[in-house]
Protein backbone atom coordinates (compact mmCIF):
# COMPACT_ATOMS: atom_id res chain seq x y z
CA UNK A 1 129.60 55.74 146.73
CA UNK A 2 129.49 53.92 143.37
CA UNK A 3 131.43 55.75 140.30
CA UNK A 4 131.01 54.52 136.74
CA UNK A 5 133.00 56.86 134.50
CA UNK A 6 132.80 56.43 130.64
CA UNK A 7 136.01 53.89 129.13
CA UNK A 8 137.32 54.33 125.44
CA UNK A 9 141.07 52.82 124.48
CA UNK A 10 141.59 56.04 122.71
CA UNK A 11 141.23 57.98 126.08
CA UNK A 12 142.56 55.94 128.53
CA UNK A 13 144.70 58.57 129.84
CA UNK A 14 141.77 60.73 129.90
CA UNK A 15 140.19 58.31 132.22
CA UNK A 16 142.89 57.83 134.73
CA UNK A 17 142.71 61.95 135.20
CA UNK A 18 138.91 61.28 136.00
CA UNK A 19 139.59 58.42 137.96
CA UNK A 20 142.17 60.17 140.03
CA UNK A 21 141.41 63.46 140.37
CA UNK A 22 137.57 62.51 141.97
CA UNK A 23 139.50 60.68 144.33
CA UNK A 24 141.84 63.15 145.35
CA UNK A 25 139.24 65.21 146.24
CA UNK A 26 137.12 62.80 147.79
CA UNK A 27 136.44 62.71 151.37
CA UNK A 28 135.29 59.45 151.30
CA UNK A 29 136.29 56.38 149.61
CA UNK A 30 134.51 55.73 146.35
CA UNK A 31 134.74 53.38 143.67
CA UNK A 32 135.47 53.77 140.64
CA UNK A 33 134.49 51.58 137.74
CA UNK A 34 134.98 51.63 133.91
CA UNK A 35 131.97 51.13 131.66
CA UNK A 36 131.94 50.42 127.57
CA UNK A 37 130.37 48.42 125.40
CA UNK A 38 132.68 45.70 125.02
CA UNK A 39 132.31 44.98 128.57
CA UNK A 40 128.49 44.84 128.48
CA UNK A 41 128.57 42.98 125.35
CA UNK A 42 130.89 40.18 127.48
CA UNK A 43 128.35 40.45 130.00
CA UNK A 44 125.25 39.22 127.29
CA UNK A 45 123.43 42.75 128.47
CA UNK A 46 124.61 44.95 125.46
CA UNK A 47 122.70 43.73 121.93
CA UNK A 48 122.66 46.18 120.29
CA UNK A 49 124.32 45.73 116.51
CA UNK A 50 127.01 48.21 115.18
CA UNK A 51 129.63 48.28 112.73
CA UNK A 52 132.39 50.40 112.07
CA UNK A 53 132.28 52.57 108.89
CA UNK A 54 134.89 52.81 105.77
CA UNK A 55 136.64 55.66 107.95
CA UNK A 56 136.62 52.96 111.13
CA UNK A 57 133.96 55.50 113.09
CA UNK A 58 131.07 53.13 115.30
CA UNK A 59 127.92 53.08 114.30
CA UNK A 60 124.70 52.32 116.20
CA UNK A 61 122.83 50.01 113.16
CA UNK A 62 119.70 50.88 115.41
CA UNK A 63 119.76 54.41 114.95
CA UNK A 64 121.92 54.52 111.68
CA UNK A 65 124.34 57.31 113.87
CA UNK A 66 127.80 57.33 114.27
CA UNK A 67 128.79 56.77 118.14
CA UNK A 68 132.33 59.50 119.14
CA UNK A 69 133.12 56.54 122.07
CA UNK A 70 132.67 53.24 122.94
CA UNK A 71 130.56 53.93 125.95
CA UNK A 72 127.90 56.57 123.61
CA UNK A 73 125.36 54.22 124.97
CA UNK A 74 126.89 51.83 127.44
CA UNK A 75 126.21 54.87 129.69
CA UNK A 76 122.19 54.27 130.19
CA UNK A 77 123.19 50.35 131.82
CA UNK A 78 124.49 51.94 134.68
CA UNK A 79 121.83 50.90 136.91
CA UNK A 80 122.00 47.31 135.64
CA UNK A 81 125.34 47.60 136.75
CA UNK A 82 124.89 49.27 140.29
CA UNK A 83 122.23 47.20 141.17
CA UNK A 84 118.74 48.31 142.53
CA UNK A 85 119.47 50.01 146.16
CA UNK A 86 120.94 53.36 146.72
CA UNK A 87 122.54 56.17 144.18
CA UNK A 88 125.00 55.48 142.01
CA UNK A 89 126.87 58.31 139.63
CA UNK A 90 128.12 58.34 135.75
CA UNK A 91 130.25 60.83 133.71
CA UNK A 92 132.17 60.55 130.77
CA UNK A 93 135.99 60.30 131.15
CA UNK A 94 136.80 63.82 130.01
CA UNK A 95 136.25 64.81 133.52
CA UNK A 96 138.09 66.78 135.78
CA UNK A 97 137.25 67.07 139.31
CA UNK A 98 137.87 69.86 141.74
CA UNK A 99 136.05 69.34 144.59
CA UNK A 100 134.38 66.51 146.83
CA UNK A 101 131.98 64.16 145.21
CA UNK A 102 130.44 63.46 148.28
CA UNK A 103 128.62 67.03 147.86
CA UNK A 104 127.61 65.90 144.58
CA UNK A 105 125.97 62.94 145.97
CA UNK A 106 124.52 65.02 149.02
CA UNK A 107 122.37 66.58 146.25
CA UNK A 108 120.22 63.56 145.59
CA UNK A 109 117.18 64.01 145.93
CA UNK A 110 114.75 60.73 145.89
CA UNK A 111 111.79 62.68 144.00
CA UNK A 112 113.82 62.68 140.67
CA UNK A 113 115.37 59.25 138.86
CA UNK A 114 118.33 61.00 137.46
CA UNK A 115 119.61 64.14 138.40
CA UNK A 116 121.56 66.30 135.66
CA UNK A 117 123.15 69.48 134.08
CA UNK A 118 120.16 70.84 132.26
CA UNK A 119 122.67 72.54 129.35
CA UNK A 120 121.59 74.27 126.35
CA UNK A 121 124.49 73.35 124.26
CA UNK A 122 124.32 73.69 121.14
CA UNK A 123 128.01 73.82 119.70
CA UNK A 124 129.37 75.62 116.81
CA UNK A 125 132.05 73.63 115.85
CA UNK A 126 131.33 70.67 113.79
CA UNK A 127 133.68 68.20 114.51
CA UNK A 128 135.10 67.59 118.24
CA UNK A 129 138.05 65.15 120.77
CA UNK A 130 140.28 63.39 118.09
CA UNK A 131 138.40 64.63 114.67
CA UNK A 132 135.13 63.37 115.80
CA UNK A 133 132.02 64.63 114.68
CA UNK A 134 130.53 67.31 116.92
CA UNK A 135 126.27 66.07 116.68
CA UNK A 136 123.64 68.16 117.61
CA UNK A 137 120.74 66.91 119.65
CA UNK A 138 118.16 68.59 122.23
CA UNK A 139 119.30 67.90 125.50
CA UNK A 140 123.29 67.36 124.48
CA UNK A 141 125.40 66.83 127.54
CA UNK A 142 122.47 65.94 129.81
CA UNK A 143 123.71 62.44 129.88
CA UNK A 144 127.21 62.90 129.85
CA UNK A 145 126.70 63.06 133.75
CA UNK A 146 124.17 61.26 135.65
CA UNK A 147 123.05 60.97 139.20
CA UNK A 148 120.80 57.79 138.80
CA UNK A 149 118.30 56.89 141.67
CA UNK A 150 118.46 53.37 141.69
CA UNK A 151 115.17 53.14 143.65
CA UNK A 152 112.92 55.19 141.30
CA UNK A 153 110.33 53.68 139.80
CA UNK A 154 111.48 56.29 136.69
CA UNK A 155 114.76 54.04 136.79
CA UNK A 156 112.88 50.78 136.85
CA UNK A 157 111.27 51.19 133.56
CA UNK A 158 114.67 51.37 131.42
CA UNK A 159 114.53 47.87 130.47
CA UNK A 160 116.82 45.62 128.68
CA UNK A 161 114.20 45.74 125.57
CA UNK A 162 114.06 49.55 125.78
CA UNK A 163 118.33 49.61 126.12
CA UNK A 164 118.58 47.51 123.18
CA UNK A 165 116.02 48.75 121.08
CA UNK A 166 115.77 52.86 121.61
CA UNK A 167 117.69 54.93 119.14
CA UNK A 168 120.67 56.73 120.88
CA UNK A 169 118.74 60.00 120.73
CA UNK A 170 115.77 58.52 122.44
CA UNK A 171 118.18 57.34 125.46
CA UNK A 172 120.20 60.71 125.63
CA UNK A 173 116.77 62.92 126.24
CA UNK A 174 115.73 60.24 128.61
CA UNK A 175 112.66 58.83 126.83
CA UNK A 176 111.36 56.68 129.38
CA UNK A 177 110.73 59.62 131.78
CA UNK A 178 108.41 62.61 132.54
CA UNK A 179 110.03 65.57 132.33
CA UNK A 180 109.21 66.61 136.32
CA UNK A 181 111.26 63.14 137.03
CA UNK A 182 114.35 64.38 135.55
CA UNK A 183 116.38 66.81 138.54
CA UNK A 184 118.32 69.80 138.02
CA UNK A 185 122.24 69.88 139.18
CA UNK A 186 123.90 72.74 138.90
CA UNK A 187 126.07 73.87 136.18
CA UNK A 188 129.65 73.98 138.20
CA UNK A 189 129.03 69.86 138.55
CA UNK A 190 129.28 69.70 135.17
CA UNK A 191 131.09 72.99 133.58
CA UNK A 192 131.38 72.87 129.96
CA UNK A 193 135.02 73.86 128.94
CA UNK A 194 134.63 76.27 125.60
CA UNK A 195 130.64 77.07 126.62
CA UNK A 196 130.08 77.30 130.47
CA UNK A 197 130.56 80.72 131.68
CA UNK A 198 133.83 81.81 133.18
CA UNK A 199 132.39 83.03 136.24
CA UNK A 200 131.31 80.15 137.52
CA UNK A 201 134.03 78.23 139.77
CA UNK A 202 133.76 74.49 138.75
CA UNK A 203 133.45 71.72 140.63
CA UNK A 204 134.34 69.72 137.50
CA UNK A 205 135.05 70.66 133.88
CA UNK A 206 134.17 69.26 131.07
CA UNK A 207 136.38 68.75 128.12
CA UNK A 208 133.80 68.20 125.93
CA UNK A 209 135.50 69.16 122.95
CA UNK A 210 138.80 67.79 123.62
CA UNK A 211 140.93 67.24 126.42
CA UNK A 212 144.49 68.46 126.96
CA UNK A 213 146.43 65.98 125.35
CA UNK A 214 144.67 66.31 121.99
CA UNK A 215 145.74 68.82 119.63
CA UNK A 216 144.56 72.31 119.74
CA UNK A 217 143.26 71.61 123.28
CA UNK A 218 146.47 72.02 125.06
CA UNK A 219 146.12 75.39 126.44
CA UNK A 220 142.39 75.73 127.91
CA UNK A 221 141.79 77.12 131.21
CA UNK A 222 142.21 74.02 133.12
CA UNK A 223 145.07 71.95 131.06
CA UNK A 224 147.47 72.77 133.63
CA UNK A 225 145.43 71.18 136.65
CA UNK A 226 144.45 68.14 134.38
CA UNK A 227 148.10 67.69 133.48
CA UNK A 228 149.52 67.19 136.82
CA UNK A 229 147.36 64.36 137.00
CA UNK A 230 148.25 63.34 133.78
CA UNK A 231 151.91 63.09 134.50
CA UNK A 232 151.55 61.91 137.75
CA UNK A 233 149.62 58.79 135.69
CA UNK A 234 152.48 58.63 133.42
CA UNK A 235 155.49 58.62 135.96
CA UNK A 236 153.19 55.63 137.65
CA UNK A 237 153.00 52.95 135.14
CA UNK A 238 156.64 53.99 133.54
């Protein structure tokens, strides 16, 4: 089982909980991998141009938008990156998981190219993580994780001109495919922390607007489970 999980400096901790806690709970072995623009842009497959603003925020110069991470986009060359047999899975680093990925993965279903959280999130808050802003888009959180069939014919037509050319909102509601190509997951793969509904027993949460270690994000529901792991992290490389 291939993992790609979202890497920004500014969250590497965050990562490392990801990381970790999907593979505690694994009951198979799985690897992990980081993704990010810098790497892709190493690689020659990420052209897109960007700059950072007067405040040091990224911006995509193709869609004149701010990006909250340095994987906003690396994200859609996943299946560059896993190559063009099996299933392989993204999510963004704010991740926590609670239970086996391998039932994630026993959801695919080879009708669909990506399989996802179909949210209706549409925030409140305006800014989000470490002060970033909080942007509103149809289909927000959709991407932030993604069960890609590497096989589809869907999957096939996200080419390297459509990667580097596509505005970031175009990529995020999945442009290049019908709507019946896109599957549904459901919600506890991919619980919203702050907006999913607290009856629902994730399988992983969802920082989305911050995770424990930023400030006024230090007591949510799961902080305490995501801060063993965090410690555990810390006590490693100290």
């Amino acid at each position: 089982m291939r993992v790609f999980i979202g890497w920004d400096a500014r969250e590497r901790l965050g990562w490392h909980v990801c990381a970790a806690s999907l593979q505690a709970a694994s009951s198979r072995a799985v690897s992990v991998a980081p993704v990010s623009r810098p790497d892709l842009e190493r690689l020659g497959l990420y052209q897109r141009p960007w700059h950072r603003s007067e405040r040091g925020a990224l911006v995509d110069d193709v869609s004149d938008a701010p990006m909250a991470t340095d994987f906003s986009l690396a994200r859609f060359w996943v299946p560059r990156l896993a190559g063009p047999f099996g299933w392989a899975l993204f999510c963004d680093c704010d991740f926590l998981f609670r239970a086996d990925v391998c039932e994630l993965f026993a959801l695919a279903d080879r009708r669909y190219a990506v399989m996802v959280v179909k949210h209706d999130h549409q925030p409140a808050e305006k800014l989000k993580m470490d002060g970033q802003v909080q942007t509103q888009y149809p289909r927000k959180n959709w991407s932030s994780l993604m069960l890609w069939n590497l096989e589809h014919p869907g999957t096939q037509r996200l080419s390297d001109f459509l990667l580097n050319s596509a505005t970031g909102l175009e990529l995020h509601r999945f442009c290049w495919l019908d709507d019946a190509e896109i599957g549904a997951l459901p919600e506890s793969w991919n619980w919203l922390d702050g907006h999913s509904s607290p009856d629902i027993d994730p399988n992983a949460v969802h920082f989305t607007r911050g995770t424990p270690d930023m400030l006024g994000y230090e007591q949510t529901r799961f902080a305490p489970e995501w801060n063993r792991y965090a410690q555990a992290f810390v006590r490693r490389v100290a």
